[in-house]
C-alpha atoms as a PDB file:
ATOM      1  CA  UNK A   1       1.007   6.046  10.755  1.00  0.00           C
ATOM      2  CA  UNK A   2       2.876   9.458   9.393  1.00  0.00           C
ATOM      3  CA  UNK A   3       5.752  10.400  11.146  1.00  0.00           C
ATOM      4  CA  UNK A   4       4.950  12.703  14.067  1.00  0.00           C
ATOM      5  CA  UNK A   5       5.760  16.441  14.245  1.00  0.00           C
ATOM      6  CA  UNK A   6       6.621  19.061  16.905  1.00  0.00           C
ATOM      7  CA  UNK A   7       9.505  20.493  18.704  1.00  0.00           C
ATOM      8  CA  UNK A   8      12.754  19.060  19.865  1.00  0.00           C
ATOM      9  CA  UNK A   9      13.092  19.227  24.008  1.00  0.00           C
ATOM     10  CA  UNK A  10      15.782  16.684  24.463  1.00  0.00           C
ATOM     11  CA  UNK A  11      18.041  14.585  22.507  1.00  0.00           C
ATOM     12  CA  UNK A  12      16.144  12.114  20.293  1.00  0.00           C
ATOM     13  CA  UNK A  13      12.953  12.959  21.625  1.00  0.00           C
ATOM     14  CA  UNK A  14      10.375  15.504  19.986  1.00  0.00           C
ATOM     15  CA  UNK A  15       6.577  16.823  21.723  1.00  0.00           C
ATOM     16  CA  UNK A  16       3.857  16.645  19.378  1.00  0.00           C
ATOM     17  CA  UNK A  17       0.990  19.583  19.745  1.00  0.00           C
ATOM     18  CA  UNK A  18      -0.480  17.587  22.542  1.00  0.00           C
ATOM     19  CA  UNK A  19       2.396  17.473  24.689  1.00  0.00           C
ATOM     20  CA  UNK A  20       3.205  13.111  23.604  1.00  0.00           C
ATOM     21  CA  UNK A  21       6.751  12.724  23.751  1.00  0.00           C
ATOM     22  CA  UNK A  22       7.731  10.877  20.234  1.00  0.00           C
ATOM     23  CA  UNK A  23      11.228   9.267  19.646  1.00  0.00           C
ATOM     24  CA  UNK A  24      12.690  11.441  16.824  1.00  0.00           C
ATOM     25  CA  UNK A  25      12.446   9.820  13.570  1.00  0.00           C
ATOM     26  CA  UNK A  26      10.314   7.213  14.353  1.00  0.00           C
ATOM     27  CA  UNK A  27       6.434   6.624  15.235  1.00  0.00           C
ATOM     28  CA  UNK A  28       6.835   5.211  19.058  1.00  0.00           C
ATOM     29  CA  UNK A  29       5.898   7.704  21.573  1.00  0.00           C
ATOM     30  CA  UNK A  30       8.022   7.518  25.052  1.00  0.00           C
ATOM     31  CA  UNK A  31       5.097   6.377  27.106  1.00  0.00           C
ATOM     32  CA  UNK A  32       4.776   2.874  24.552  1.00  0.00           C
ATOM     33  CA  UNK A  33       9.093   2.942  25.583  1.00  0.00           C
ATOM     34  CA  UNK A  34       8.607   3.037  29.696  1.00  0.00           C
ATOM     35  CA  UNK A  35       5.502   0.836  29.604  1.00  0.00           C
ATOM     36  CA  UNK A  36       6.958  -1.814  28.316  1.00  0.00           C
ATOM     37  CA  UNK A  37      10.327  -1.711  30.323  1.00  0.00           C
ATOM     38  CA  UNK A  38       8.040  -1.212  33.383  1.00  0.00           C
ATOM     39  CA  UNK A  39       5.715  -4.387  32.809  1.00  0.00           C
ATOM     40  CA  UNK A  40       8.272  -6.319  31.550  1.00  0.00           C
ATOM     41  CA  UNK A  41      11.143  -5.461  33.896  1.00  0.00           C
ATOM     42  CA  UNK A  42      13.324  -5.760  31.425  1.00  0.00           C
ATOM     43  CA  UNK A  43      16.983  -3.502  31.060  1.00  0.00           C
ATOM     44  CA  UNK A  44      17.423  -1.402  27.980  1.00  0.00           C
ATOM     45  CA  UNK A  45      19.883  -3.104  26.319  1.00  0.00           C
ATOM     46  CA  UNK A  46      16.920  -5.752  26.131  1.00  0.00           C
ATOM     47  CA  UNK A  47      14.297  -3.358  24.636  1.00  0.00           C
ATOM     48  CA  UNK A  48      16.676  -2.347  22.123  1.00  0.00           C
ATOM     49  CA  UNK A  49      17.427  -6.456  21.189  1.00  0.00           C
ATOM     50  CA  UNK A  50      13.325  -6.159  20.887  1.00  0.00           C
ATOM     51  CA  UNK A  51      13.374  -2.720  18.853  1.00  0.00           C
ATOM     52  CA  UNK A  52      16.340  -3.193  16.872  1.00  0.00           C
ATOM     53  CA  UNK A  53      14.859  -0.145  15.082  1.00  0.00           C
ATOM     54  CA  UNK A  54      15.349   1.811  17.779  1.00  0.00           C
ATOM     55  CA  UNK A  55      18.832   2.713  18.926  1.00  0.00           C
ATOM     56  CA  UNK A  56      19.968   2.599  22.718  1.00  0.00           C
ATOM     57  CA  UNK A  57      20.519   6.298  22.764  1.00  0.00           C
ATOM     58  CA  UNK A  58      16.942   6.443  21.687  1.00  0.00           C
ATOM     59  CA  UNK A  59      15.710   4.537  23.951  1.00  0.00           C
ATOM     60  CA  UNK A  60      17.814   5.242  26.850  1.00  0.00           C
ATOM     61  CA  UNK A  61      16.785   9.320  25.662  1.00  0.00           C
ATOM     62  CA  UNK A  62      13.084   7.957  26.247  1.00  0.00           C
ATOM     63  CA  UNK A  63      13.865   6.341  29.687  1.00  0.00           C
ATOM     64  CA  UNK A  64      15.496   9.835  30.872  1.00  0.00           C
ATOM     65  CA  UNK A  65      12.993  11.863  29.404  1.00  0.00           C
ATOM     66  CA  UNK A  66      10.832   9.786  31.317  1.00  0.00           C
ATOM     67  CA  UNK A  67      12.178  10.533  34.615  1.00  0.00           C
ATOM     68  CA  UNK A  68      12.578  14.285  33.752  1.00  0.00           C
ATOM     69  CA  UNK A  69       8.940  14.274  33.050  1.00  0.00           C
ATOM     70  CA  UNK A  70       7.093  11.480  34.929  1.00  0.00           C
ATOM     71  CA  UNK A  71       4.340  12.732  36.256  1.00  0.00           C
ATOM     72  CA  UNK A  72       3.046  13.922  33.106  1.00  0.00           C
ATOM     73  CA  UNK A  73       4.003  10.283  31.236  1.00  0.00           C
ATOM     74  CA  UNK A  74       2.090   8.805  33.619  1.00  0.00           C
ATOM     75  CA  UNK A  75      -0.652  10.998  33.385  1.00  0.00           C
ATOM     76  CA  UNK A  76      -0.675  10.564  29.332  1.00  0.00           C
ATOM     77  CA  UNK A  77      -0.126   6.703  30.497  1.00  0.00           C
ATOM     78  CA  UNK A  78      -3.598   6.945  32.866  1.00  0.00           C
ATOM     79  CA  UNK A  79      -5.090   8.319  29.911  1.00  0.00           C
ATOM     80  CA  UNK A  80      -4.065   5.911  27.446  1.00  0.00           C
ATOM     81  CA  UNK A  81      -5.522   2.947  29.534  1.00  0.00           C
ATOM     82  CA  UNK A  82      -9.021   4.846  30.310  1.00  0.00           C
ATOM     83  CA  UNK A  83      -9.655   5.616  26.344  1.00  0.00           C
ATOM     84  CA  UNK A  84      -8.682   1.474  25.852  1.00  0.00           C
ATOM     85  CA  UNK A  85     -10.530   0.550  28.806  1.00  0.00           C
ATOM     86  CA  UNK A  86     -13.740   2.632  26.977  1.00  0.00           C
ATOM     87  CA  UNK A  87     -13.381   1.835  23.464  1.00  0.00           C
ATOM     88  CA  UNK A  88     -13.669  -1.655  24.787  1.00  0.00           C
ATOM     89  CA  UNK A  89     -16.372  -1.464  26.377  1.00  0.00           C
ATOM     90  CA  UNK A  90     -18.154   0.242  23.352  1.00  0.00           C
ATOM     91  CA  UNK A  91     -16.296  -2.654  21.340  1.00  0.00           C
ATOM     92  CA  UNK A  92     -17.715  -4.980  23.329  1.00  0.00           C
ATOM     93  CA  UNK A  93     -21.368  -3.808  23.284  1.00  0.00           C
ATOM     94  CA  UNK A  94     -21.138  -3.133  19.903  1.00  0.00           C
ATOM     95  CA  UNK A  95     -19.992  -6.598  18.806  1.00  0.00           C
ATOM     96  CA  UNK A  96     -22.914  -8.232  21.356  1.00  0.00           C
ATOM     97  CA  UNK A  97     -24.681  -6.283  19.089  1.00  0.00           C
ATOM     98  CA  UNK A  98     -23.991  -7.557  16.022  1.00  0.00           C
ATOM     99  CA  UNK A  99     -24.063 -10.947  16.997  1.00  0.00           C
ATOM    100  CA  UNK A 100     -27.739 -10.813  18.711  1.00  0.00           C
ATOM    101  CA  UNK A 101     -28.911  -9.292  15.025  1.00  0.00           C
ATOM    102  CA  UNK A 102     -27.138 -11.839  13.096  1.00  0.00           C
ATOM    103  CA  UNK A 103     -28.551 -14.163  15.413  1.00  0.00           C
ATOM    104  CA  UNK A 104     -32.269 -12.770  15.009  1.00  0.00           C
ATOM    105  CA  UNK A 105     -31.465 -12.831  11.428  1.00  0.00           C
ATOM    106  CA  UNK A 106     -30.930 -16.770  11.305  1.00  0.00           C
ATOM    107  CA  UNK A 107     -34.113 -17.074  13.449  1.00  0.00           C
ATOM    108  CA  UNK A 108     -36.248 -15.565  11.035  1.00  0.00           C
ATOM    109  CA  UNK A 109     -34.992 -17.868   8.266  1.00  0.00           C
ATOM    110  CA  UNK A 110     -35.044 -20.933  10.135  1.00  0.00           C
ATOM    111  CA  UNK A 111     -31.809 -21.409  10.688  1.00  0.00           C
ATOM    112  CA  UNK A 112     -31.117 -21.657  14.063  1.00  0.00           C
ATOM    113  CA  UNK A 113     -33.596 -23.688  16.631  1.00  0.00           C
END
């Protein structure tokens, strides 16, 4: 993944042409930063022992910008989940798929009973 681009609107923390927060510098976005603090509960001291990559002015820079900005993370966050939630769901299909033509494919050669 290249290195996102865009404008600087707080310290450590860029906006790509879309309007995705990015740490500086690095290819996590701020929403990836809050979601995991959020389902993991966990401080930021213990993010950064998870993301030694990240520094705790980074991430503490993501936290704030977070709460400066949240209802538009958690709008990007909304919108994150619906586009996995979908491309599973195509995923899905797409592998039963696949497996029902291998399946046919075995058939027809005797393979399978």
């Amino acid at each position: 993944m290249a290195m996102p681009t865009g404008q600087s609107v707080y310290p450590h923390i860029l906006e790509d042409k879309d309007g995705v927060a990015w740490i500086e510098g690095m290819t996590t976005r701020v929403m990836e930063v809050v979601e995991e603090k959020k389902a993991c509960g966990v401080s930021a001291e213990e993010l950064h022992l998870w993301h030694p990559y990240l520094s705790l002015a980074q991430i503490h820079a993501a936290l704030a910008y977070y709460w400066d900005h949240k209802d538009e993370v958690d709008r990007q966050i909304r919108e994150s989940e619906t586009e996995l939630a979908q491309w599973l769901k195509r995923h899905d299909a797409e592998q039963k798929a696949f497996r029902e033509r291998i399946l046919e494919r075995a058939k027809a050669r005797g393979l399978t009973a």
